[in-house]
PDB file of N, CA and C in Angstrom:
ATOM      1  N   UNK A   1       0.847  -1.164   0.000  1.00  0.00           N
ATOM      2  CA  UNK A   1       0.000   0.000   0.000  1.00  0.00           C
ATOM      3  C   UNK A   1       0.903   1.242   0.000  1.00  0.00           C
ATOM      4  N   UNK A   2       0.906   1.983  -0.996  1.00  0.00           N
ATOM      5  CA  UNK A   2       1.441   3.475  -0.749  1.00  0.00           C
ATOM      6  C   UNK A   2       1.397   4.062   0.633  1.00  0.00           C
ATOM      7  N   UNK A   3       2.174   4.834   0.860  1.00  0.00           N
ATOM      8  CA  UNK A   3       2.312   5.431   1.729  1.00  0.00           C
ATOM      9  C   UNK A   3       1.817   7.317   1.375  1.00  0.00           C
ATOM     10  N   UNK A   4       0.474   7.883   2.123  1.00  0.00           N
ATOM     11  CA  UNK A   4       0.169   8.735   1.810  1.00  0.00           C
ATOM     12  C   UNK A   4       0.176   9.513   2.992  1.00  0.00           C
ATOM     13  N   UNK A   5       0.163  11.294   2.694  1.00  0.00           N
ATOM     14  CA  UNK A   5       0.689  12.348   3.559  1.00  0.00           C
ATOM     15  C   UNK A   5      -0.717  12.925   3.580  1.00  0.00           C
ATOM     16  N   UNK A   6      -1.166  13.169   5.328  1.00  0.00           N
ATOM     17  CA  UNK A   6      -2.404  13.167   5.250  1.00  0.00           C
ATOM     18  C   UNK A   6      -2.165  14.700   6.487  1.00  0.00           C
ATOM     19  N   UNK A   7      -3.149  15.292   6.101  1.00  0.00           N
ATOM     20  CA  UNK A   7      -3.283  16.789   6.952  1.00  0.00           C
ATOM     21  C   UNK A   7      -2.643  16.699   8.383  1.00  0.00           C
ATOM     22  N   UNK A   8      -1.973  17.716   8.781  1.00  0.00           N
ATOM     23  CA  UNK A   8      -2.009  17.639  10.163  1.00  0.00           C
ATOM     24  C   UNK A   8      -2.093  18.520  10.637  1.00  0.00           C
ATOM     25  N   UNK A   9      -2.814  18.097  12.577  1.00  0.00           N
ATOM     26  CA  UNK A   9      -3.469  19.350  12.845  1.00  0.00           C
ATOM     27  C   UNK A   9      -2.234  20.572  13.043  1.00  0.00           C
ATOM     28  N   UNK A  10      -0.944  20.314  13.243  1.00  0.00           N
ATOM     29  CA  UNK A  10       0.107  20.846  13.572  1.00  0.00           C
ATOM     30  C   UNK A  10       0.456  21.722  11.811  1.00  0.00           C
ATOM     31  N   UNK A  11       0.650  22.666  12.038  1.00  0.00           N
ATOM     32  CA  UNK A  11       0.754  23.156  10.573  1.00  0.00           C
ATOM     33  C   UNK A  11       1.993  24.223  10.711  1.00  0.00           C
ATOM     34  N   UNK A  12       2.891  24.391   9.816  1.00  0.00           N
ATOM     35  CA  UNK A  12       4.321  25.745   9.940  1.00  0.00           C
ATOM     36  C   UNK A  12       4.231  26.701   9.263  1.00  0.00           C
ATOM     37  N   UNK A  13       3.914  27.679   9.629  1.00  0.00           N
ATOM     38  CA  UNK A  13       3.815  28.657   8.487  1.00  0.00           C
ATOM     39  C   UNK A  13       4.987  28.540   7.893  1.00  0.00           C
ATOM     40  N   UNK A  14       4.726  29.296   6.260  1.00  0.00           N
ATOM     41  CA  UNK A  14       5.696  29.171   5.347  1.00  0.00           C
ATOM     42  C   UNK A  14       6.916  28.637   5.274  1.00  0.00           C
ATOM     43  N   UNK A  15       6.010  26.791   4.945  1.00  0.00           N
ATOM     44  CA  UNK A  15       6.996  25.771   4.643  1.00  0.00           C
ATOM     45  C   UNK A  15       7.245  25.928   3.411  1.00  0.00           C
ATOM     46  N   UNK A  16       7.859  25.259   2.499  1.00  0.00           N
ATOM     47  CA  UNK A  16       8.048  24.693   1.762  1.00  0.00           C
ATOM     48  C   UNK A  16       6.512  24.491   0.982  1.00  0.00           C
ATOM     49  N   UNK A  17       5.874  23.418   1.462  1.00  0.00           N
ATOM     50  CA  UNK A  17       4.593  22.846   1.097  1.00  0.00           C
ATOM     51  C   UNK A  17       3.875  23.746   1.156  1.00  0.00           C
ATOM     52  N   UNK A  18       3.602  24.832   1.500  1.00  0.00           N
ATOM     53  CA  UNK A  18       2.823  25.765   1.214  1.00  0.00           C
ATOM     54  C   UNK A  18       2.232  25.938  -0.182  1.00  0.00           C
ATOM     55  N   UNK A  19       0.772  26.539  -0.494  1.00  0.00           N
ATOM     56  CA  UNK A  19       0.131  26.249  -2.028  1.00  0.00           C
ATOM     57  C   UNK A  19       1.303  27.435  -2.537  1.00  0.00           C
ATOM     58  N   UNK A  20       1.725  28.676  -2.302  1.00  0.00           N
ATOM     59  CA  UNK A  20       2.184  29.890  -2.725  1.00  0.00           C
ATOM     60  C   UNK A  20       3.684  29.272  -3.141  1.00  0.00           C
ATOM     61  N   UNK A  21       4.300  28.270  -2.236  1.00  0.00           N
ATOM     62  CA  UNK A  21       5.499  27.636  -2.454  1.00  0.00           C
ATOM     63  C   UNK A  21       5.944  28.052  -1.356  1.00  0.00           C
ATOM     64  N   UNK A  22       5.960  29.078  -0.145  1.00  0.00           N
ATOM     65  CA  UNK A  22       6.786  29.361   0.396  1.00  0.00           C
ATOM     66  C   UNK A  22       7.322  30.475   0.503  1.00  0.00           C
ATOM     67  N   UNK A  23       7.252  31.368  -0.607  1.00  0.00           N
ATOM     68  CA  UNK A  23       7.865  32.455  -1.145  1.00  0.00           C
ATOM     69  C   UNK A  23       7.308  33.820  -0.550  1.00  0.00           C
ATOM     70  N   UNK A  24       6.391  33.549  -0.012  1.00  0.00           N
ATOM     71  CA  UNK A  24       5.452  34.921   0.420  1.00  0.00           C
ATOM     72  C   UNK A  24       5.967  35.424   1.302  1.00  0.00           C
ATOM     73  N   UNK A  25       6.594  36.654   1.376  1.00  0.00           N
ATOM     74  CA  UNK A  25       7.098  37.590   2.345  1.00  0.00           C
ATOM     75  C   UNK A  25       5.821  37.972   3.779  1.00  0.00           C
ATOM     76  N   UNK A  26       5.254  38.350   2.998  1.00  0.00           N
ATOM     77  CA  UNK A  26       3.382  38.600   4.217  1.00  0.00           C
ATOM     78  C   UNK A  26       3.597  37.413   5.260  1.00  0.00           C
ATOM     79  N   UNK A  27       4.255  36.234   4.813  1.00  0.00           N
ATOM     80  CA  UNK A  27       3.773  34.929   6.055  1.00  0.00           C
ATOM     81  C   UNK A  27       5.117  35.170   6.976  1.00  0.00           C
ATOM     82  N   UNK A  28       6.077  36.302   6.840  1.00  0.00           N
ATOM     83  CA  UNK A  28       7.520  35.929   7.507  1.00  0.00           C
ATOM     84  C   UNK A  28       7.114  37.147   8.907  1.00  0.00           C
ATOM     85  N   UNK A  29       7.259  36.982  10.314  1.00  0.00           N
ATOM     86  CA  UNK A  29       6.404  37.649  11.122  1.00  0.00           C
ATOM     87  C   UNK A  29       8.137  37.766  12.377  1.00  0.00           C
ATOM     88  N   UNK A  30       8.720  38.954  12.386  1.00  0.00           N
ATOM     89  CA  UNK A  30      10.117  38.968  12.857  1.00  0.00           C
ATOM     90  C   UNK A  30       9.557  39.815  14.273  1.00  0.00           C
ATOM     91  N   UNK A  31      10.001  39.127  15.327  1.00  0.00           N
ATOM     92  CA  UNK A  31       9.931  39.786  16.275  1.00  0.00           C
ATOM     93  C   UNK A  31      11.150  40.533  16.538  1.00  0.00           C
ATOM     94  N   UNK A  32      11.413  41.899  17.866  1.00  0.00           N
ATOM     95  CA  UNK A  32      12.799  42.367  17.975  1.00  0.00           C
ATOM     96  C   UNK A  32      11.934  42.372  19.638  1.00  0.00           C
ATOM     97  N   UNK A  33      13.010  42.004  20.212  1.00  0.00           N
ATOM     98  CA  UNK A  33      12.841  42.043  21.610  1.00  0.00           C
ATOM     99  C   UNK A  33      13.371  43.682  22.687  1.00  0.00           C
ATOM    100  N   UNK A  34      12.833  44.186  23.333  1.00  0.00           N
ATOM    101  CA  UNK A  34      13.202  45.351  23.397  1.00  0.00           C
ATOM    102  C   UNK A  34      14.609  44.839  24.252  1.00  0.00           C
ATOM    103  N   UNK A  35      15.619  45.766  24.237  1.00  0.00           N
ATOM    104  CA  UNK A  35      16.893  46.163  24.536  1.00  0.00           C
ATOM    105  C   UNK A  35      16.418  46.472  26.189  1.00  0.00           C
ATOM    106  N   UNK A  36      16.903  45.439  26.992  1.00  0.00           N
ATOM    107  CA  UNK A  36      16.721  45.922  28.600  1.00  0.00           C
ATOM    108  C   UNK A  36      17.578  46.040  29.277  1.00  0.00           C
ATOM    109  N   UNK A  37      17.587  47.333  30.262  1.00  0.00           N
ATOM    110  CA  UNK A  37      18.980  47.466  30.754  1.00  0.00           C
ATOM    111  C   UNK A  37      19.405  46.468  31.934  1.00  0.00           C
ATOM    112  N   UNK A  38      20.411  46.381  32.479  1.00  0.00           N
ATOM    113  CA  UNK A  38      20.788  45.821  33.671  1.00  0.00           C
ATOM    114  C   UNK A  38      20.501  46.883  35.111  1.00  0.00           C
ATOM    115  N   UNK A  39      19.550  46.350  35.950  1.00  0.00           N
ATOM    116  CA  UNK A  39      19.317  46.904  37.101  1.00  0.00           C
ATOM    117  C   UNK A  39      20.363  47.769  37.655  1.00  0.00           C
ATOM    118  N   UNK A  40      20.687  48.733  38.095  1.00  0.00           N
ATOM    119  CA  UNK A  40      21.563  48.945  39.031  1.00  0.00           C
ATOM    120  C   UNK A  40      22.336  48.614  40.244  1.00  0.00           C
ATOM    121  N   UNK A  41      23.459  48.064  40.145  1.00  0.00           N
ATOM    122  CA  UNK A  41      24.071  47.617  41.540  1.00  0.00           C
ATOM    123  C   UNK A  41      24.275  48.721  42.432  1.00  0.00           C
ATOM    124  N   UNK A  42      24.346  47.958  44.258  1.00  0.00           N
ATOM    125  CA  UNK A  42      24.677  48.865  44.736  1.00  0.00           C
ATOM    126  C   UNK A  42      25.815  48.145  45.849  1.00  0.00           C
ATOM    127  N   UNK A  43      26.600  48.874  46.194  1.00  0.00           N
ATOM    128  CA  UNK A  43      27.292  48.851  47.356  1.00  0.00           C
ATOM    129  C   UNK A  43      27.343  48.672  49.145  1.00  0.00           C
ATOM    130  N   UNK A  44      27.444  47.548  49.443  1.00  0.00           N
ATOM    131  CA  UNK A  44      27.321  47.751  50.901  1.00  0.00           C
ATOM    132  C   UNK A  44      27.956  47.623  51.724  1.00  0.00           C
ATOM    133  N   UNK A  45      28.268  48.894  52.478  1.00  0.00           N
ATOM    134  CA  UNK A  45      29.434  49.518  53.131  1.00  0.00           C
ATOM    135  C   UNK A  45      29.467  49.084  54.597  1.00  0.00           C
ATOM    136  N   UNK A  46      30.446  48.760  55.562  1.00  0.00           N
ATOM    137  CA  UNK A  46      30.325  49.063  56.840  1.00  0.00           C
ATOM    138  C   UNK A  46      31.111  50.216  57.086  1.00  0.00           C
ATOM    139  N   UNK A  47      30.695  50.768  58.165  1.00  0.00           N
ATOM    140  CA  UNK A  47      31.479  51.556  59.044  1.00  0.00           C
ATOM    141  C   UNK A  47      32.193  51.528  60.056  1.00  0.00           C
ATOM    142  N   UNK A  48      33.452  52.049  60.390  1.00  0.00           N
ATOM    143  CA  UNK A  48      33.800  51.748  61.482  1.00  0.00           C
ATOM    144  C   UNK A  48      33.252  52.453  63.091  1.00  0.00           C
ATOM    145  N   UNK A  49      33.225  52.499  64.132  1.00  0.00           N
ATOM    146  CA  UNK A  49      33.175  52.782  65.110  1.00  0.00           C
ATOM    147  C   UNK A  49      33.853  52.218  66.643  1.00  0.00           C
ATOM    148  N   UNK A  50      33.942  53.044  67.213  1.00  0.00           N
ATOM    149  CA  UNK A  50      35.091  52.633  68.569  1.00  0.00           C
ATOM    150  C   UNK A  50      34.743  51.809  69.201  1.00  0.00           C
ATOM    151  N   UNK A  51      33.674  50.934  69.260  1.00  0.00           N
ATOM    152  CA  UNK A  51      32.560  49.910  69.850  1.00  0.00           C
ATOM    153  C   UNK A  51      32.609  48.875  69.773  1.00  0.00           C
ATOM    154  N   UNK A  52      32.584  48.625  68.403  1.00  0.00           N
ATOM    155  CA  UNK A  52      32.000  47.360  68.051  1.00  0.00           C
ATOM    156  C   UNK A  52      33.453  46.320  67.986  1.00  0.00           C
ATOM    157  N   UNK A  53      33.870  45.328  68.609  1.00  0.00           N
ATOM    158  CA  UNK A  53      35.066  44.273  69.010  1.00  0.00           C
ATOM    159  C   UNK A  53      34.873  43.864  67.099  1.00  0.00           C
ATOM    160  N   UNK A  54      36.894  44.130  67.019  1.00  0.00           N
ATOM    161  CA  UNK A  54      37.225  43.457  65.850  1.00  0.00           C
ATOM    162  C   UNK A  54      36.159  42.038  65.491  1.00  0.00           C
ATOM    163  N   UNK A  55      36.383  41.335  66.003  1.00  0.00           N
ATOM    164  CA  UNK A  55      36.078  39.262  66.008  1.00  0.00           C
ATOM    165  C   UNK A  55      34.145  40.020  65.510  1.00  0.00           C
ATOM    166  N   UNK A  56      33.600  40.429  66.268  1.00  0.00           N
ATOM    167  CA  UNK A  56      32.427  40.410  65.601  1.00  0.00           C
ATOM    168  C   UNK A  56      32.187  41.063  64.425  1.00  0.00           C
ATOM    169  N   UNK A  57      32.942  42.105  63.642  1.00  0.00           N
ATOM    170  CA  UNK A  57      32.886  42.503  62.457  1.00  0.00           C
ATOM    171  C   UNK A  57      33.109  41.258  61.520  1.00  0.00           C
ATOM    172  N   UNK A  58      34.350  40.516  61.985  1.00  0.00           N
ATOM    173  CA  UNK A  58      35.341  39.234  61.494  1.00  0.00           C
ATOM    174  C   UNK A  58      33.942  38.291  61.286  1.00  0.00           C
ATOM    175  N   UNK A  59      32.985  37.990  62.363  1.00  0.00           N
ATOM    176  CA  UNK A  59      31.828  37.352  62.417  1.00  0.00           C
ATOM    177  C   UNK A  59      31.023  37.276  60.938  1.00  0.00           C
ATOM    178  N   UNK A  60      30.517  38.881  61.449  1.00  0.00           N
ATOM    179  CA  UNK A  60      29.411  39.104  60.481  1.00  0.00           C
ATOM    180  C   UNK A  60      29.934  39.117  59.512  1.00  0.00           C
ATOM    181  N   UNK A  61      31.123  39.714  58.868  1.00  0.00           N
ATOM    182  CA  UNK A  61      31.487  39.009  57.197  1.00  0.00           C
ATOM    183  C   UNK A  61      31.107  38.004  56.806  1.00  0.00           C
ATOM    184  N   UNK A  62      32.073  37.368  57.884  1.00  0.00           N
ATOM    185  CA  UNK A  62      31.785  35.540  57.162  1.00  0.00           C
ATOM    186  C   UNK A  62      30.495  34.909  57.561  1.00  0.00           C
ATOM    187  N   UNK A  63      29.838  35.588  58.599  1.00  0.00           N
ATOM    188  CA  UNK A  63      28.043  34.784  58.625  1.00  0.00           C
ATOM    189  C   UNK A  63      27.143  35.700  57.234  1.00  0.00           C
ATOM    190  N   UNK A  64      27.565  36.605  56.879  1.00  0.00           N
ATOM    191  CA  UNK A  64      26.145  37.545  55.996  1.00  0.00           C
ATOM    192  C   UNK A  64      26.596  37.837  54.584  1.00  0.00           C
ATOM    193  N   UNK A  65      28.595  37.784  54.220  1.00  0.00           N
ATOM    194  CA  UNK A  65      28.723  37.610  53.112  1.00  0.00           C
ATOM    195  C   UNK A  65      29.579  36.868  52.555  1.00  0.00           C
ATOM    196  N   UNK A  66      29.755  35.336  53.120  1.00  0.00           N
ATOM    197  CA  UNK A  66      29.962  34.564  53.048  1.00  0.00           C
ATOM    198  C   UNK A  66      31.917  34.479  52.486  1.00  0.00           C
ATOM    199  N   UNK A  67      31.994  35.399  53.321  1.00  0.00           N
ATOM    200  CA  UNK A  67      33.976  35.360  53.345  1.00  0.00           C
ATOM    201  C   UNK A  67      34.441  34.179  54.251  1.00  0.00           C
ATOM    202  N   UNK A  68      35.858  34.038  53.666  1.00  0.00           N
ATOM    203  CA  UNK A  68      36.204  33.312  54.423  1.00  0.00           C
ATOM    204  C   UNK A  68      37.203  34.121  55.732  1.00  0.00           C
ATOM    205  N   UNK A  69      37.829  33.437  56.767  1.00  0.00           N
ATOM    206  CA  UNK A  69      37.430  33.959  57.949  1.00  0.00           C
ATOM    207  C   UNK A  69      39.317  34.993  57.386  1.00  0.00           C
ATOM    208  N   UNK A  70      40.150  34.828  56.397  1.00  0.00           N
ATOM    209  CA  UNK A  70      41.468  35.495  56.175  1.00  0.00           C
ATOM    210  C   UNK A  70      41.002  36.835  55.197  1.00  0.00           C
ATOM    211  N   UNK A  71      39.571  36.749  54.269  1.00  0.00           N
ATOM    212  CA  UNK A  71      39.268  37.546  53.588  1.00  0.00           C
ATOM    213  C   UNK A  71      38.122  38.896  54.346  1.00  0.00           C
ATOM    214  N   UNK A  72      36.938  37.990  55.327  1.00  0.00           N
ATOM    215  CA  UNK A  72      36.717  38.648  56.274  1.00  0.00           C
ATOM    216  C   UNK A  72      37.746  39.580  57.426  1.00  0.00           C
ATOM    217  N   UNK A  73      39.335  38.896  57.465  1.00  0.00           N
ATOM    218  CA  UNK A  73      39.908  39.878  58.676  1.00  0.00           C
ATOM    219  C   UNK A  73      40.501  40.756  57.889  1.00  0.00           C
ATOM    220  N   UNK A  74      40.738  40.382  56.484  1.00  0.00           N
ATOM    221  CA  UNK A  74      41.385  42.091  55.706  1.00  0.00           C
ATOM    222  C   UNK A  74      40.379  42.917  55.775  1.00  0.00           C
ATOM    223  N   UNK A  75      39.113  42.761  55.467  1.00  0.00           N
ATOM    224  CA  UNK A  75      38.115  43.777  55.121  1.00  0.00           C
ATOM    225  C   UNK A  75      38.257  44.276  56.511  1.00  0.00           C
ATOM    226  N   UNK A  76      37.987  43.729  57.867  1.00  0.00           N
ATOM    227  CA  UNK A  76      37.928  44.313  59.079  1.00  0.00           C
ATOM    228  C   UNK A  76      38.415  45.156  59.638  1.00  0.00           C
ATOM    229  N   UNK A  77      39.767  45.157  58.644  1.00  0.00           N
ATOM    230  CA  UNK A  77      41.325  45.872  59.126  1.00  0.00           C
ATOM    231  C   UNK A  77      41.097  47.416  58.203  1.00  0.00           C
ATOM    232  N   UNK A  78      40.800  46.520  56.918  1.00  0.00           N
ATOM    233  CA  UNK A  78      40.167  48.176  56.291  1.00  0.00           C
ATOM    234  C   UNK A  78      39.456  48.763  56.885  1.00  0.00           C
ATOM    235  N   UNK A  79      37.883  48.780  57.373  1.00  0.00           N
ATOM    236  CA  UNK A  79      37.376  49.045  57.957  1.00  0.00           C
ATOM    237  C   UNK A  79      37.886  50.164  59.135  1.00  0.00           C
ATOM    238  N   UNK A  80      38.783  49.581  59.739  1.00  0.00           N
ATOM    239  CA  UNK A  80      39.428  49.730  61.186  1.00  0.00           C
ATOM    240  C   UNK A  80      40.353  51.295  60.691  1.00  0.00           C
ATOM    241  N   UNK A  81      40.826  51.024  59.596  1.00  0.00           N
ATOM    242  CA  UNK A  81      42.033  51.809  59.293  1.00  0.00           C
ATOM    243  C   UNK A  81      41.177  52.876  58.749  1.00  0.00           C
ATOM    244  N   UNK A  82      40.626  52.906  57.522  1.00  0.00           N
ATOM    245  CA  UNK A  82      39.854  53.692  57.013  1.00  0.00           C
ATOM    246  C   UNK A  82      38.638  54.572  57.162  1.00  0.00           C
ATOM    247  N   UNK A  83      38.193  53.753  57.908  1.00  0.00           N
ATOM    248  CA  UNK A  83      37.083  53.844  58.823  1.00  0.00           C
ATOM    249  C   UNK A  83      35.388  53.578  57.639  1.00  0.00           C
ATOM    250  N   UNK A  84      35.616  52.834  56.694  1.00  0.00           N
ATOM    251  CA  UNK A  84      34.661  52.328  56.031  1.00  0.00           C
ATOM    252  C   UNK A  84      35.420  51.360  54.859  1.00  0.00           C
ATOM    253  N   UNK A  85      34.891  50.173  54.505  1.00  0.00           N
ATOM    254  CA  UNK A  85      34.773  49.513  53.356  1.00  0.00           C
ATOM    255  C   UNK A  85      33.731  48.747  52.668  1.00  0.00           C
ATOM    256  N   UNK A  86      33.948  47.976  51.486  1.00  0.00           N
ATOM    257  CA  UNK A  86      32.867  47.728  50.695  1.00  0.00           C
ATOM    258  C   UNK A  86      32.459  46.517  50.996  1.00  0.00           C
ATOM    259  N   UNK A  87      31.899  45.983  51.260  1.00  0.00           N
ATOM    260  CA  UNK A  87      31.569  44.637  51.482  1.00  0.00           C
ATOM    261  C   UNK A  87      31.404  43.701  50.770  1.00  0.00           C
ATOM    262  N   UNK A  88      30.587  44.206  49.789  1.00  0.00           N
ATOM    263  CA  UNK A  88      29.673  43.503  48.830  1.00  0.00           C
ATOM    264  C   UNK A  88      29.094  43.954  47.967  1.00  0.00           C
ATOM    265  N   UNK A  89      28.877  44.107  46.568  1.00  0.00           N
ATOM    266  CA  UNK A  89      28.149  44.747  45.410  1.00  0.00           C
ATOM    267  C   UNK A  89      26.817  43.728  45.147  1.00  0.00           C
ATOM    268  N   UNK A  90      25.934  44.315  45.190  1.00  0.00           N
ATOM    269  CA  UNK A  90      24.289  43.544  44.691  1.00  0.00           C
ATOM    270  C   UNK A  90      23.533  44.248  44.385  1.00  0.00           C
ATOM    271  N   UNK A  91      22.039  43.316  43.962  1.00  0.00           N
ATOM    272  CA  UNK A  91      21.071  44.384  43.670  1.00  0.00           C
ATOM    273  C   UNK A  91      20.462  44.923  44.365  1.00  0.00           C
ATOM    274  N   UNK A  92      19.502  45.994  44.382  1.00  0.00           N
ATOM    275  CA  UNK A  92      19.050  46.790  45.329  1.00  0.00           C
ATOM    276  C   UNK A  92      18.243  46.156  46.512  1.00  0.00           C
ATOM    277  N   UNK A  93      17.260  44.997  46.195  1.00  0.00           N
ATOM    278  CA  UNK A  93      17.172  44.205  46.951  1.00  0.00           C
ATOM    279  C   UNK A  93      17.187  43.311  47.983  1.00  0.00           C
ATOM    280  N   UNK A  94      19.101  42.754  47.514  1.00  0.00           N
ATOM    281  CA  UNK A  94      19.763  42.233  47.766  1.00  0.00           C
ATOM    282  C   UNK A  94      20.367  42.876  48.763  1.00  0.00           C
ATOM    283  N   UNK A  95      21.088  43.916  48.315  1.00  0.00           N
ATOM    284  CA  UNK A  95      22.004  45.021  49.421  1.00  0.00           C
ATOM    285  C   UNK A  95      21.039  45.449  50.661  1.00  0.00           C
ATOM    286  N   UNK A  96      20.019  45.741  50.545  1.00  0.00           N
ATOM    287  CA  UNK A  96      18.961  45.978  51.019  1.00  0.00           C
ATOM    288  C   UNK A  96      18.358  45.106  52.298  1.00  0.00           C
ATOM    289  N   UNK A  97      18.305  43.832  51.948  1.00  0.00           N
ATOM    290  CA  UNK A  97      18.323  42.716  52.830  1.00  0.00           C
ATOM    291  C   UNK A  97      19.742  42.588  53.601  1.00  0.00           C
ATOM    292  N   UNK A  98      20.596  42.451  52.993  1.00  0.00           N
ATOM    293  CA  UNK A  98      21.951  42.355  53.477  1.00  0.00           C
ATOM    294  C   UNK A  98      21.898  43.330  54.657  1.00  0.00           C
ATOM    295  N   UNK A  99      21.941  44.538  54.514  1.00  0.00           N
ATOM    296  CA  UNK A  99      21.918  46.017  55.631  1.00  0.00           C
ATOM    297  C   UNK A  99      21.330  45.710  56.598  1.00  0.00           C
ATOM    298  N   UNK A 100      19.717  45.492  56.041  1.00  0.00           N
ATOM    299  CA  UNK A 100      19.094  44.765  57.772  1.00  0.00           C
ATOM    300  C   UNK A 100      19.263  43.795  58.161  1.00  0.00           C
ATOM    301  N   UNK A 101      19.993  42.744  57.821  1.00  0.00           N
ATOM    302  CA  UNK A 101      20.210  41.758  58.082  1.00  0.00           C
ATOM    303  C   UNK A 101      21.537  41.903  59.326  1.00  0.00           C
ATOM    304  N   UNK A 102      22.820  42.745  59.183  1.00  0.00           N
ATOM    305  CA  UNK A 102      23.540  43.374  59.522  1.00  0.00           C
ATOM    306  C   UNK A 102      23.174  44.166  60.384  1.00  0.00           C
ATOM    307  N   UNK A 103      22.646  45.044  60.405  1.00  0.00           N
ATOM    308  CA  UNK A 103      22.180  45.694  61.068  1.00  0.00           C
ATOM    309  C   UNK A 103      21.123  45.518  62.745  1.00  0.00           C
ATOM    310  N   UNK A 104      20.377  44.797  62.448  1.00  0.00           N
ATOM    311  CA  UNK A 104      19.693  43.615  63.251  1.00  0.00           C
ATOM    312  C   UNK A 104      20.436  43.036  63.961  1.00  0.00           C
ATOM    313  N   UNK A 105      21.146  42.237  63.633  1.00  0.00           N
ATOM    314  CA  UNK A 105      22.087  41.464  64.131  1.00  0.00           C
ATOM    315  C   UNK A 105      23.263  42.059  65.039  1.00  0.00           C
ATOM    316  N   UNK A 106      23.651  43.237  64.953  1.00  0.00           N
ATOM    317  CA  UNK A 106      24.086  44.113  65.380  1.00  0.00           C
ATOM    318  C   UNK A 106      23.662  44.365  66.605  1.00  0.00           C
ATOM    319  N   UNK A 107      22.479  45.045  66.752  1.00  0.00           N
ATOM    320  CA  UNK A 107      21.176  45.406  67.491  1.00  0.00           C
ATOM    321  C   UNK A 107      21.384  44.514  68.615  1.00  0.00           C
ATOM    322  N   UNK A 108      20.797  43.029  67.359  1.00  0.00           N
ATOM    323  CA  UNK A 108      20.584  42.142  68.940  1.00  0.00           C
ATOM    324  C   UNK A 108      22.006  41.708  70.124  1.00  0.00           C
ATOM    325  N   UNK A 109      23.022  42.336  69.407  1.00  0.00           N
ATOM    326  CA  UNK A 109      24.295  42.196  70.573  1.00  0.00           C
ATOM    327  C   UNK A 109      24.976  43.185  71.046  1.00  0.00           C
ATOM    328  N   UNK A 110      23.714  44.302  70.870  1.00  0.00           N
ATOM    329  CA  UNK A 110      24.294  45.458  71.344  1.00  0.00           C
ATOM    330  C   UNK A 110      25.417  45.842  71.139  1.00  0.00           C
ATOM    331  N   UNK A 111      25.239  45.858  69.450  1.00  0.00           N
ATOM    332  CA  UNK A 111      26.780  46.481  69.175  1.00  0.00           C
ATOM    333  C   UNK A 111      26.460  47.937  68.211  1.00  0.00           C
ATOM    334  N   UNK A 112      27.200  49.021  67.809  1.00  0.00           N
ATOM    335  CA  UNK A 112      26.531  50.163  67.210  1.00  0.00           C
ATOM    336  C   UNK A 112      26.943  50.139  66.143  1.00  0.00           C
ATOM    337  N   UNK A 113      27.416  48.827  65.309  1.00  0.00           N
ATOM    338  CA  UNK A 113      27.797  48.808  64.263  1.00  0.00           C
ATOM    339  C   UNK A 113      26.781  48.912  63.214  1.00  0.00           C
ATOM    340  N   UNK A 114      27.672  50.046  62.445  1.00  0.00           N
ATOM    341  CA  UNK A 114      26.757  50.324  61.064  1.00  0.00           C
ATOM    342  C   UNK A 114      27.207  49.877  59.455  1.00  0.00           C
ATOM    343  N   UNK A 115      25.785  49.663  58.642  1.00  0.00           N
ATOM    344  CA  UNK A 115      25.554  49.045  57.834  1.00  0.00           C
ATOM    345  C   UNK A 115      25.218  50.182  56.890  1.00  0.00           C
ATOM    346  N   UNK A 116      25.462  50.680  55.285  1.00  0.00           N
ATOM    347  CA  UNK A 116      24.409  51.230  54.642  1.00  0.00           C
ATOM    348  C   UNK A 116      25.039  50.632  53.291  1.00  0.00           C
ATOM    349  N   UNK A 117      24.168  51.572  52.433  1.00  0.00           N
ATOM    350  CA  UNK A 117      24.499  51.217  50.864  1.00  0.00           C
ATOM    351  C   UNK A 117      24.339  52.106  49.821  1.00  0.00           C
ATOM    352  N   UNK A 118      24.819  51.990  49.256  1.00  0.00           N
ATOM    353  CA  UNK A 118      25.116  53.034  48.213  1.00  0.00           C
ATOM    354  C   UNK A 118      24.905  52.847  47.031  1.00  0.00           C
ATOM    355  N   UNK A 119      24.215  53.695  45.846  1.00  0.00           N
ATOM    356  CA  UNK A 119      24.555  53.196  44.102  1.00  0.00           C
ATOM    357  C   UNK A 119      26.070  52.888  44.011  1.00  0.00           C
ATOM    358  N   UNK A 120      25.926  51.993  42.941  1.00  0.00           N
ATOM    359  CA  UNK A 120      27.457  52.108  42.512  1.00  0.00           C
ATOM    360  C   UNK A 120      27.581  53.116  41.196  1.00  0.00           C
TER     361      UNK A 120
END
């Protein structure tokens, strides 16, 4: 028995098999996706102050941005010396959560260490 090509419900626009042949410009449908920017990052800074014990700055690095405990004690030292460094770059969100997260945590050990953030 021959083998015959029978309708299907699945159909492509401008195949080949098309009655026109294919050729019809009208069936070609080009999308352009709009151009989206990248959110803005931001910066999140600690501060230093006369208060708050080295080891718990050393802490909260490595509990909130996941340093390890030789990369957490440089930042600490910056901190110390400078009297602010960067912590961490994220999205607004992100930095955002991070601060109170920091910040809070802070709080609950009665320490006056500060947290903020900045555009980059």
């Amino acid at each position: 028995m021959p083998h015959t090509i029978t309708e299907s419900p699945f159909r492509l626009a401008n195949t080949p098999f098309d009655d026109d042949g294919g050729n019809s410009d009208s069936d070609i449908v080009v999308q352009t996706k709009p151009k989206t920017k990248r959110p803005p990052l931001y910066k999140v800074l600690l501060l230093n102050d006369d208060y708050t014990p080295m080891e718990f700055v050393v802490h909260v690095l490595e509990r909130f941005f996941g340093m390890t405990h030789a990369e957490a004690f440089e930042i600490m030292l910056t901190v110390h010396k400078k009297g602010v460094a960067v912590v961490g770059v994220f999205s607004h969100e992100i930095a955002e959560t991070k601060v109170g997260q920091v910040m809070d945590f802070a709080r609950r050990h009665q320490h006056p260490l500060q947290c903020t953030m900045e555009k980059e």
